[in-house]
Protein backbone atom coordinates (compact mmCIF):
# COMPACT_ATOMS: atom_id res chain seq x y z
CA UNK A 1 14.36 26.74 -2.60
CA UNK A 2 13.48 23.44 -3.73
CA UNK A 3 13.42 22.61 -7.98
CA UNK A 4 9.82 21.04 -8.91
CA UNK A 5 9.90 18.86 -11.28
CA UNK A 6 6.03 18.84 -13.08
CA UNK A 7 4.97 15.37 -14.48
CA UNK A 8 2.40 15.89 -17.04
CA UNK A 9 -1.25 13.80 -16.70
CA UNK A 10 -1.64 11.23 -18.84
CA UNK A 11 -5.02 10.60 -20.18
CA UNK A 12 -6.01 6.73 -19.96
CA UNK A 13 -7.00 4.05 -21.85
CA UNK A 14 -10.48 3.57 -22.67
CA UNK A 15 -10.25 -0.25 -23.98
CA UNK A 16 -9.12 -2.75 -22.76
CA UNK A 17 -7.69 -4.29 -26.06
CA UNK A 18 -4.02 -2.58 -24.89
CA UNK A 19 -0.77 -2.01 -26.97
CA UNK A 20 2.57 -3.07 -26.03
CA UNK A 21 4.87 -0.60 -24.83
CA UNK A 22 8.58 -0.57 -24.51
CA UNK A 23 9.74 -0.76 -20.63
CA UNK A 24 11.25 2.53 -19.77
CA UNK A 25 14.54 2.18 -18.01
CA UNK A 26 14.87 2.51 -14.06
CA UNK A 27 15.85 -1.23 -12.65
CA UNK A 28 17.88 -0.15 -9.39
CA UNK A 29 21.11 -1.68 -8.84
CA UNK A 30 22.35 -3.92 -5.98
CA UNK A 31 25.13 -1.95 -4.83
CA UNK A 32 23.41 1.60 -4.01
CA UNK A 33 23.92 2.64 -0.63
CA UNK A 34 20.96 3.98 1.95
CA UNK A 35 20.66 7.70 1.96
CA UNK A 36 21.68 9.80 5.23
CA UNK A 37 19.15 12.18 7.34
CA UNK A 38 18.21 15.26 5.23
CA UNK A 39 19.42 14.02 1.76
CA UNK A 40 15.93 12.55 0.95
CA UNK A 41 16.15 11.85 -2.42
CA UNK A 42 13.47 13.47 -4.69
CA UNK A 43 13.16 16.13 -2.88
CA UNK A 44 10.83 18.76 -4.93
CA UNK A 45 9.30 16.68 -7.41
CA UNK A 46 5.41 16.80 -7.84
CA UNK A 47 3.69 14.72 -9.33
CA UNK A 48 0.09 15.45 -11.24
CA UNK A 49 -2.14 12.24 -11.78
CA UNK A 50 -4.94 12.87 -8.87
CA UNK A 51 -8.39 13.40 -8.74
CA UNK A 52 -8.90 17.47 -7.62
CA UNK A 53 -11.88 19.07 -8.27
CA UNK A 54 -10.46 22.11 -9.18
CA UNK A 55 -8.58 20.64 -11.98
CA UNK A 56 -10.55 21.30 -15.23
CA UNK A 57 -7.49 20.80 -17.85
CA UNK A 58 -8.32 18.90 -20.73
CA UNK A 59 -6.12 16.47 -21.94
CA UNK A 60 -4.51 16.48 -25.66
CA UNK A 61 -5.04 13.33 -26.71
CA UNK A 62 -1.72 12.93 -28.29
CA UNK A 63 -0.50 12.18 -24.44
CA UNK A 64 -2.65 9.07 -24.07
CA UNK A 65 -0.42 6.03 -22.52
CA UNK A 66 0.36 3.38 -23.67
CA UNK A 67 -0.22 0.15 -20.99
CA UNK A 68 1.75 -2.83 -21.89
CA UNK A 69 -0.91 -5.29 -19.76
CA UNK A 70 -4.68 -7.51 -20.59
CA UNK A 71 -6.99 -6.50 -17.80
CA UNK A 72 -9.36 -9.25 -16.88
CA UNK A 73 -12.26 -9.74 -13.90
CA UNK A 74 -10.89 -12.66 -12.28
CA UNK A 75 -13.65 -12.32 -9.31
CA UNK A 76 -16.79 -10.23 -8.95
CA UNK A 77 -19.12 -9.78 -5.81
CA UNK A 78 -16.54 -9.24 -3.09
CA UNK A 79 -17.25 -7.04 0.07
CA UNK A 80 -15.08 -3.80 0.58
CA UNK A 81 -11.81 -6.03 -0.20
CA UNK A 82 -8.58 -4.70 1.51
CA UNK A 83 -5.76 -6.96 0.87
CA UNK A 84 -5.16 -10.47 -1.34
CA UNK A 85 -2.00 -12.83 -0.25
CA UNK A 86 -2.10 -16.01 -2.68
CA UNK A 87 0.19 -19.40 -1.05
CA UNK A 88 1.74 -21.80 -2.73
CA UNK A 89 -1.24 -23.80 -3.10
CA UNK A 90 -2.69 -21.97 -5.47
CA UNK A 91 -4.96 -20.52 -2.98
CA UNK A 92 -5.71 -16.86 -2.62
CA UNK A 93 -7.17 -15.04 0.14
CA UNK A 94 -8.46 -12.03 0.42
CA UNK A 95 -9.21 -9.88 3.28
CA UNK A 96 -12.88 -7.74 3.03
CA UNK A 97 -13.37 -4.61 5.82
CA UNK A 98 -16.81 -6.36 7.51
CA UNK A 99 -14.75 -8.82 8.58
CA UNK A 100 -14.10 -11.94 6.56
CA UNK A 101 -11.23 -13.76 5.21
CA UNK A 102 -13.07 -14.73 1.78
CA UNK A 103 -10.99 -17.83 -0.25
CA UNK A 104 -10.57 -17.96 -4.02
CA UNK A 105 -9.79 -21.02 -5.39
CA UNK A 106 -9.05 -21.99 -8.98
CA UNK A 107 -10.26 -18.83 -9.84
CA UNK A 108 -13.37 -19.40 -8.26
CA UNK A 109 -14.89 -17.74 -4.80
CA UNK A 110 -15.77 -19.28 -2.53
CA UNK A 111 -19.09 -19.42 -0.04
CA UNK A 112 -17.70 -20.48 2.80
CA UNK A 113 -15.01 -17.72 4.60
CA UNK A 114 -11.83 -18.84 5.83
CA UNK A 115 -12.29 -17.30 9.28
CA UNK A 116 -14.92 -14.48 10.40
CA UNK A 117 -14.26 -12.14 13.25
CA UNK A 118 -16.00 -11.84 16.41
CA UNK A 119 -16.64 -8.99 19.30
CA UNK A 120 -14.15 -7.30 20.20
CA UNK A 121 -13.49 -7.16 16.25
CA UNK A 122 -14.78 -2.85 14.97
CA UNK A 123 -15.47 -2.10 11.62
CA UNK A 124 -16.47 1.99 11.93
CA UNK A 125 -15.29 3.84 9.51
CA UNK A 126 -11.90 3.37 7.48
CA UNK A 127 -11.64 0.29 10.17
CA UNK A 128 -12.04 -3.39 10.26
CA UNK A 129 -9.96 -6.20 8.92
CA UNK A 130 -7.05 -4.73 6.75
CA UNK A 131 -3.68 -5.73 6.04
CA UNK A 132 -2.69 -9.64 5.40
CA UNK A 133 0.15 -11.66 4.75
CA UNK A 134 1.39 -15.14 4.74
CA UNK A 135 4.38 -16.78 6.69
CA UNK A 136 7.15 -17.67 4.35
CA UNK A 137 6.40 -21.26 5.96
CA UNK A 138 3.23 -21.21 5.56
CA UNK A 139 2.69 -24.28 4.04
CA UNK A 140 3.95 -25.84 6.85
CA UNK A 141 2.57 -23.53 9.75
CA UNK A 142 -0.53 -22.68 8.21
CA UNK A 143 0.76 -19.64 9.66
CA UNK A 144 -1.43 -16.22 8.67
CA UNK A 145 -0.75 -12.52 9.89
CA UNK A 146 -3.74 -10.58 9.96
CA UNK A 147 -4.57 -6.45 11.26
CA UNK A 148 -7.79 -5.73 12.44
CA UNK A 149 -9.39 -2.95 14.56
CA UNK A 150 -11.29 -3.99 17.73
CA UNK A 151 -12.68 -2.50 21.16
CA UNK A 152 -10.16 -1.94 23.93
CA UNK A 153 -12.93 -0.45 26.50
CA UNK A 154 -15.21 2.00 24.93
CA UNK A 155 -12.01 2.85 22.39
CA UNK A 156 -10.87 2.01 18.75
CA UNK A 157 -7.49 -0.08 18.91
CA UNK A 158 -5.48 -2.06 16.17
CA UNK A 159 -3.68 -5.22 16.62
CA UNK A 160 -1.90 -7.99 14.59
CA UNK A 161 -2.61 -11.46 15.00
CA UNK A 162 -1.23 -14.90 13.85
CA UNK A 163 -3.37 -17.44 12.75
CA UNK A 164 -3.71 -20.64 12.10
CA UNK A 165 -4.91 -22.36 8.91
CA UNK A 166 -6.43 -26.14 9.08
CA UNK A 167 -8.67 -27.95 6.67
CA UNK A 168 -9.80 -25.03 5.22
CA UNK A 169 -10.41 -22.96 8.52
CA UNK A 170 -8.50 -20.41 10.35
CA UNK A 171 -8.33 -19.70 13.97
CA UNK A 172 -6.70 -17.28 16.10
CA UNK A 173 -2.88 -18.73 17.22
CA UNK A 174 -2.00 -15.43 19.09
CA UNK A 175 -1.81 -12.01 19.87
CA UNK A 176 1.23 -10.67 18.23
CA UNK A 177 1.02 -6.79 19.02
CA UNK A 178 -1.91 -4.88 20.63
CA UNK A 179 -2.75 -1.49 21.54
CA UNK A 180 -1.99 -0.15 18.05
CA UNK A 181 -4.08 3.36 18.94
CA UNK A 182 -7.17 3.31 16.42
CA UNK A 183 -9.82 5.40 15.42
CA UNK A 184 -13.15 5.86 12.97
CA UNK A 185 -10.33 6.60 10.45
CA UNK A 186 -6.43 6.68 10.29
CA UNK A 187 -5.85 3.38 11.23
CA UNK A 188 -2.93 2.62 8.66
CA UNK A 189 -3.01 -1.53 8.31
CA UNK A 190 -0.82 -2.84 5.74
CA UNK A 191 1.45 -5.53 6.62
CA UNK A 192 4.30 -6.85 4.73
CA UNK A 193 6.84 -9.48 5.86
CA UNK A 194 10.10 -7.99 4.62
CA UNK A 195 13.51 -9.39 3.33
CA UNK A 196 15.15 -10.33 6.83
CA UNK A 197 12.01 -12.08 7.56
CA UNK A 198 10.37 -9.18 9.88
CA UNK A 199 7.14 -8.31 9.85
CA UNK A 200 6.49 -4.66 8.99
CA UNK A 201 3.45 -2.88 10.17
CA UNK A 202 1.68 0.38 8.83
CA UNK A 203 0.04 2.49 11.57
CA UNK A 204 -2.15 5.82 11.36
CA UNK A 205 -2.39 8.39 13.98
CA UNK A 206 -6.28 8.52 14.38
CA UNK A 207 -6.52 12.46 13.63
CA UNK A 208 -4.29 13.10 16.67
CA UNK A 209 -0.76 14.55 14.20
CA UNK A 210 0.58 14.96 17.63
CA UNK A 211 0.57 10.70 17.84
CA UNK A 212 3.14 10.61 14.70
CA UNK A 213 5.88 12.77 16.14
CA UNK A 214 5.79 10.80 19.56
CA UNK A 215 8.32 8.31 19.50
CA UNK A 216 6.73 6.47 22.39
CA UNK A 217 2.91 5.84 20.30
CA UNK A 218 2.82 3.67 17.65
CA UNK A 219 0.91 5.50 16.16
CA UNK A 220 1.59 7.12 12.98
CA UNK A 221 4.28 5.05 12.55
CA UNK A 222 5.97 2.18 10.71
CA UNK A 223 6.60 -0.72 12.87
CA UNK A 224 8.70 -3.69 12.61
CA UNK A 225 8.39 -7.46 14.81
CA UNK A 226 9.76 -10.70 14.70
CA UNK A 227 6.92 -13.39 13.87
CA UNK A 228 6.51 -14.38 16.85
CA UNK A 229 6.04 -10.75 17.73
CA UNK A 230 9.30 -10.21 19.70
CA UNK A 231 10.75 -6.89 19.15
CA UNK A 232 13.82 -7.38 17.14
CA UNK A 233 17.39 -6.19 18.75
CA UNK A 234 18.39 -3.64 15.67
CA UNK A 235 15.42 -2.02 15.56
CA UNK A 236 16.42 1.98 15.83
CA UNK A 237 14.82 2.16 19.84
CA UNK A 238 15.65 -0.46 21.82
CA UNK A 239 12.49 -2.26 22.70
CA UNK A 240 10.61 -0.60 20.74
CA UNK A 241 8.49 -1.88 17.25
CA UNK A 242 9.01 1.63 15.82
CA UNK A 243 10.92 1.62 12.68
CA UNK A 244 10.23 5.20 11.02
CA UNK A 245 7.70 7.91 12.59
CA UNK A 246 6.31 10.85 11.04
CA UNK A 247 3.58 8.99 9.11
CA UNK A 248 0.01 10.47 9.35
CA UNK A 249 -1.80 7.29 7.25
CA UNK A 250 0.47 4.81 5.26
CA UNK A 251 -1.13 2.21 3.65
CA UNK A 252 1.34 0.99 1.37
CA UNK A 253 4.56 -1.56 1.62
CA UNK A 254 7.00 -2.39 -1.30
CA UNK A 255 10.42 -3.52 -1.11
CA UNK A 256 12.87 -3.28 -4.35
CA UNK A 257 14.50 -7.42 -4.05
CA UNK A 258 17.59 -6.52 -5.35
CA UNK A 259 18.93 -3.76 -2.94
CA UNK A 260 16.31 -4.18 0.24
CA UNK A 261 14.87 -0.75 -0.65
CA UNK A 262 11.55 0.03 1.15
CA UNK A 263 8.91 2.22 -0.40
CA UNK A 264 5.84 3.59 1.54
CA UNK A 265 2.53 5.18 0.17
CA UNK A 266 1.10 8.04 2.71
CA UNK A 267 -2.39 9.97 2.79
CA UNK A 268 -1.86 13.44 3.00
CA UNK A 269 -4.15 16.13 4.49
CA UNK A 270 -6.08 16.89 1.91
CA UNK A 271 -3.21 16.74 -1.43
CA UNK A 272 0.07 16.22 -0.99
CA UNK A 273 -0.07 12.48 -1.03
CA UNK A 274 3.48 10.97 -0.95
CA UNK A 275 5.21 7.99 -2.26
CA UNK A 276 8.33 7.60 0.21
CA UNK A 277 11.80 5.97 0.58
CA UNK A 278 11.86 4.29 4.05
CA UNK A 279 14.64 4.55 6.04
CA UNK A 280 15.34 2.60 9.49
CA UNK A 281 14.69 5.73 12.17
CA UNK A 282 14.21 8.66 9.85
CA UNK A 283 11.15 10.93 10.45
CA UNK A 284 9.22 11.93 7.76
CA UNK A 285 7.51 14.80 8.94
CA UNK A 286 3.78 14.69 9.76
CA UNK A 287 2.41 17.36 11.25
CA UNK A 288 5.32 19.62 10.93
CA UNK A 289 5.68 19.90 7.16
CA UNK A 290 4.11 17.98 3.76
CA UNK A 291 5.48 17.43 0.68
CA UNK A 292 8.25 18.89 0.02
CA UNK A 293 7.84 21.97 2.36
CA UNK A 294 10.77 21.09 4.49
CA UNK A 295 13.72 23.14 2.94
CA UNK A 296 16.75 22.73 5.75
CA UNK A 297 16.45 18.57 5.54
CA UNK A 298 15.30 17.97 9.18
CA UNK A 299 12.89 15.66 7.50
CA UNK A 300 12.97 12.98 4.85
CA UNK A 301 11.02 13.81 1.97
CA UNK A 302 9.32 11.93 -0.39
CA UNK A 303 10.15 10.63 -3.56
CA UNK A 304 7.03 12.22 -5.37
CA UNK A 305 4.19 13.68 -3.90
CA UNK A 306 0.80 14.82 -5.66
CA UNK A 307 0.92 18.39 -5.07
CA UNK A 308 -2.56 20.16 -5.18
CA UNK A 309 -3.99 16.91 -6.40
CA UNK A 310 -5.44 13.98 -4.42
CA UNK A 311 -4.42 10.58 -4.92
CA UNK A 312 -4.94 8.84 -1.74
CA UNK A 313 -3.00 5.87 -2.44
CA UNK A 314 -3.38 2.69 -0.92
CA UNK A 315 -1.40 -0.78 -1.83
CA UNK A 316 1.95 -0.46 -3.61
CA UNK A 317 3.60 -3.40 -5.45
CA UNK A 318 7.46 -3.40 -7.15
CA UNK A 319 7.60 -4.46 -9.97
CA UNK A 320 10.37 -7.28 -10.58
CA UNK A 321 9.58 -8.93 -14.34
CA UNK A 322 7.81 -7.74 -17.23
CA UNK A 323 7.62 -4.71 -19.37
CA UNK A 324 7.61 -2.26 -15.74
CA UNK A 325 9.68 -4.09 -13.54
CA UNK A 326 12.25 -1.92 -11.80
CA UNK A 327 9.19 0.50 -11.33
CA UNK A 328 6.25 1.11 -8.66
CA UNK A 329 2.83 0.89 -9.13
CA UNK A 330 0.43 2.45 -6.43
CA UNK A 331 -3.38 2.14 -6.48
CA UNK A 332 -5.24 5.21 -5.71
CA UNK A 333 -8.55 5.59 -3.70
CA UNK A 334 -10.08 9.16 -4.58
CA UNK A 335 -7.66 9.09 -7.89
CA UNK A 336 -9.54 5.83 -9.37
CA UNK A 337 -6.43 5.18 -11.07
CA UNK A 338 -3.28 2.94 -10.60
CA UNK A 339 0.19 5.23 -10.96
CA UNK A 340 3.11 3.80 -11.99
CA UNK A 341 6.48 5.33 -10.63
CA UNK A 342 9.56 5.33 -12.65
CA UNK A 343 12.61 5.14 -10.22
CA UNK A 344 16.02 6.08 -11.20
CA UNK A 345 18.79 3.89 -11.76
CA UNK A 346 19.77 3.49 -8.19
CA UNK A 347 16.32 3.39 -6.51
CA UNK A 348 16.27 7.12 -4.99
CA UNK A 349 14.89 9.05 -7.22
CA UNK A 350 10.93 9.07 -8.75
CA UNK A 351 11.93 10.13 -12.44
CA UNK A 352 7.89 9.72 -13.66
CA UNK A 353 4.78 9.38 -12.21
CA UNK A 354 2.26 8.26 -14.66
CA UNK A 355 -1.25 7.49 -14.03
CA UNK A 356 -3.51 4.58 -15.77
CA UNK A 357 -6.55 3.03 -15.99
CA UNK A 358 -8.01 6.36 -14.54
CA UNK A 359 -11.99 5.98 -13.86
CA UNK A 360 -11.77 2.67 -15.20
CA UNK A 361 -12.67 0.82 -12.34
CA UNK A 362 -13.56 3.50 -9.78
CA UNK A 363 -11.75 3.09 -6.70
CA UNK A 364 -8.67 1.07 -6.53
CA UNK A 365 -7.74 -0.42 -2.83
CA UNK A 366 -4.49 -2.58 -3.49
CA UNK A 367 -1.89 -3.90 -6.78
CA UNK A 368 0.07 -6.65 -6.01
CA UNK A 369 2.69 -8.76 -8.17
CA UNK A 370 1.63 -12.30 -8.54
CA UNK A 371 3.30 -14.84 -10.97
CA UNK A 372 4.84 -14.76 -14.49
CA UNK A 373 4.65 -10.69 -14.22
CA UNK A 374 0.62 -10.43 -13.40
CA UNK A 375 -0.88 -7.65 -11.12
CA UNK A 376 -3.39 -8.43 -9.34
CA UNK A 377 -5.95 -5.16 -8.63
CA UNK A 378 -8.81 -4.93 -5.87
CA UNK A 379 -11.23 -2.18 -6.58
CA UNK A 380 -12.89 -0.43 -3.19
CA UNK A 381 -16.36 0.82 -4.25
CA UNK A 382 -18.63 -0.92 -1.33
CA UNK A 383 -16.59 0.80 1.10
CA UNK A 384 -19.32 3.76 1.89
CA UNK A 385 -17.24 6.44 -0.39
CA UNK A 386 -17.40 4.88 -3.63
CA UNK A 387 -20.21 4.53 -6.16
CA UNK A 388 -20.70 0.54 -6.62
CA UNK A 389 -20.89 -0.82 -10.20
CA UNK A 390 -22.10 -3.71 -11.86
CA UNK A 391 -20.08 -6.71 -10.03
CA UNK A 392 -18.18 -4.84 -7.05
CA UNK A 393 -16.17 -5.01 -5.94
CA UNK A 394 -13.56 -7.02 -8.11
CA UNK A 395 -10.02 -8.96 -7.86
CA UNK A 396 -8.68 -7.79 -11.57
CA UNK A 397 -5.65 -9.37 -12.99
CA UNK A 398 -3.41 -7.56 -15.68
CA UNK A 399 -1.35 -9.89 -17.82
CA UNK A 400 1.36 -8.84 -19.37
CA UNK A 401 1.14 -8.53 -23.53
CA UNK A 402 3.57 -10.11 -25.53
């Protein structure tokens, strides 16, 4: 019988005028070694800190925390914004659902798109343009990786795609991986280029469970390609993109620099979201179990899952300077809140979960770390399930005090 460990809710801030807070310990080391099949590391913990309905509790206020960051509206008025990549340039660009690569420059949005995308591009449901990220190279490429759903017949399919970026336009370069299966929802989408270089691909299984335990979809499954789109030789199934299956909707990618540690966010069914540990050719259990259900370690389990709460969490960002760095923080869709996961000393273990900024901002698509310890935050209310407010949606940036 698995030990739960019970992470008390937090209530949040109400101002924005925020308090410095000491950084709780939990910087992984360099020299921990991956974890085998069935010794999934956290195995039992829950996690409260979701948005459920049935939860009435009140909150004593003495539990309020602390949140050691300024939030400020950088940009207002963007469209259903999924992911933000900023280049060396100074340059950001973020990615909204309808279609468009939108361009923020000195802090400023701009008119004109980058790129918009054409028939066979789809944008039902939870689809459209998604996940973004720049080549290392880029400013000598111009190089852009982009996921997008599109028409394959009279289906939903996902594929990635590099462009290129010239005097302020992109165009497509090239097909780097089609076929991705698709659907009105559950199409994953999050792309991260990794350590070695790869790029790493989130993948949903289109509300067909049975995709995510079939080694030969790619669907509900994390995938890994070279940038050209080659299928690299020490992937776990040789030529295959599959990296880890199991996955019903992952959204988010975060790797700990120090040890190469990669950590996954993951929709569950209806609670029982996850925050995972990825490990090359591990299955982690979609359909067959959720949360911690699986008891004789045929499947990795997570690090922290929500329990009987709903987070469904989106982007996920380490933290490497500042008062959190050695932790996670994982924005939350139905949760309206950003969660910030304290990781042991070695990286295996989800110590805390603590939610912040809950119903600040309504919902929260993506955190990522930009420079001298910022986080940058894209709320998700134009995206047909949220309630718009004044200004949505918005690109928020937390600075850290002190």
């Amino acid at each position: 019988m698995n030990n739960r460990l019970t992470v008390p809710l937090y209530a949040s801030l109400l101002s924005m005028a925020l308090l410095t807070a000491s950084c709780a310990p939990g910087t992984p080391t360099s020299d921990s070694q991956p974890l085998s099949q069935g010794e999934g590391a956290g195995q039992g913990q829950t996690a409260t800190g979701g948005n459920n309905e049935a939860d009435t509790g009140e909150v004593d206020e003495q539990e309020s925390t602390v949140v050691p960051y300024q939030a400020s509206v950088l940009v207002e008025g963007l469209n259903a914004p999924w992911e933000m990549v900023k280049v060396a340039d100074g340059r950001m660009f973020v990615t909204e659902r309808p279609g468009a690569i939108r361009v923020i420059t000195n802090g400023k949005l701009e008119s004109e798109p980058l790129i918009e995308f054409e028939a066979p591009f789809n944008e039902e449901g939870e689809g459209g343009l998604l996940g973004l990220e720049a080549d290392p190279d880029f400013e000598s490429n111009g190089y852009l990786y982009a996921y997008h759903s599109y028409l394959e017949g009279q289906d939903i399919a996902n594929r990635v795609l590099r462009l290129k970026v010239t005097d302020g336009k992109a165009v497509i370069d090239k097909e780097l991986l089609t076929g991705i299966p698709g659907g009105v929802n559950h199409n994953g989408g999050r792309i991260k280029i990794g350590p070695d270089q790869l790029l790493y691909i989130t993948t949903g299984e289109r509300y067909e469970p049975e995709l995510a335990q079939n080694r030969d979809s790619l669907g509900g499954k994390i995938l890994r390609i070279g940038l050209d789109g080659s299928i690299p030789s020490d992937n776990p199934w040789p030529n295959s993109p599959v990296y880890s299956m199991g996955h019903r909707n992952a959204q988010g990618l975060a790797w700990n620099p120090d040890n190469g540690y990669l950590y996954a966010t993951e929709h569950g069914q209806r609670n029982h979201d996850e925050i995972n540990r990825i490990v090359a050719g591990e299955n982690y259990g979609w359909p067959e179990v959720e949360g911690d259900d699986d008891d004789n370690g045929t499947y990795q389990a997570p690090l922290a899952h929500s329990g009987n709460d709903t987070w469904a969490p989106s982007g996920v960002a380490f933290i490497t300077e500042g008062p959190w760095a050695g932790s996670l923080v994982a924005a939350n869709l139905r949760g309206e809140q950003l969660l910030r996961v304290i990781l042991s000393e070695d990286g295996t273990k989800a110590e805390q979960v603590v939610p912040f900024f809950e119903d600040e901002w309504g919902r929260i698509r993506n955190v990522s770390v930009g420079e001298d310890g910022k986080l940058y935050v894209l709320t998700n209310n134009r995206d047909g399930r949220g309630t718009p407010r004044d200004g949505d949606d918005k690109l928020i940036v937390l600075t850290p005090e002190g």
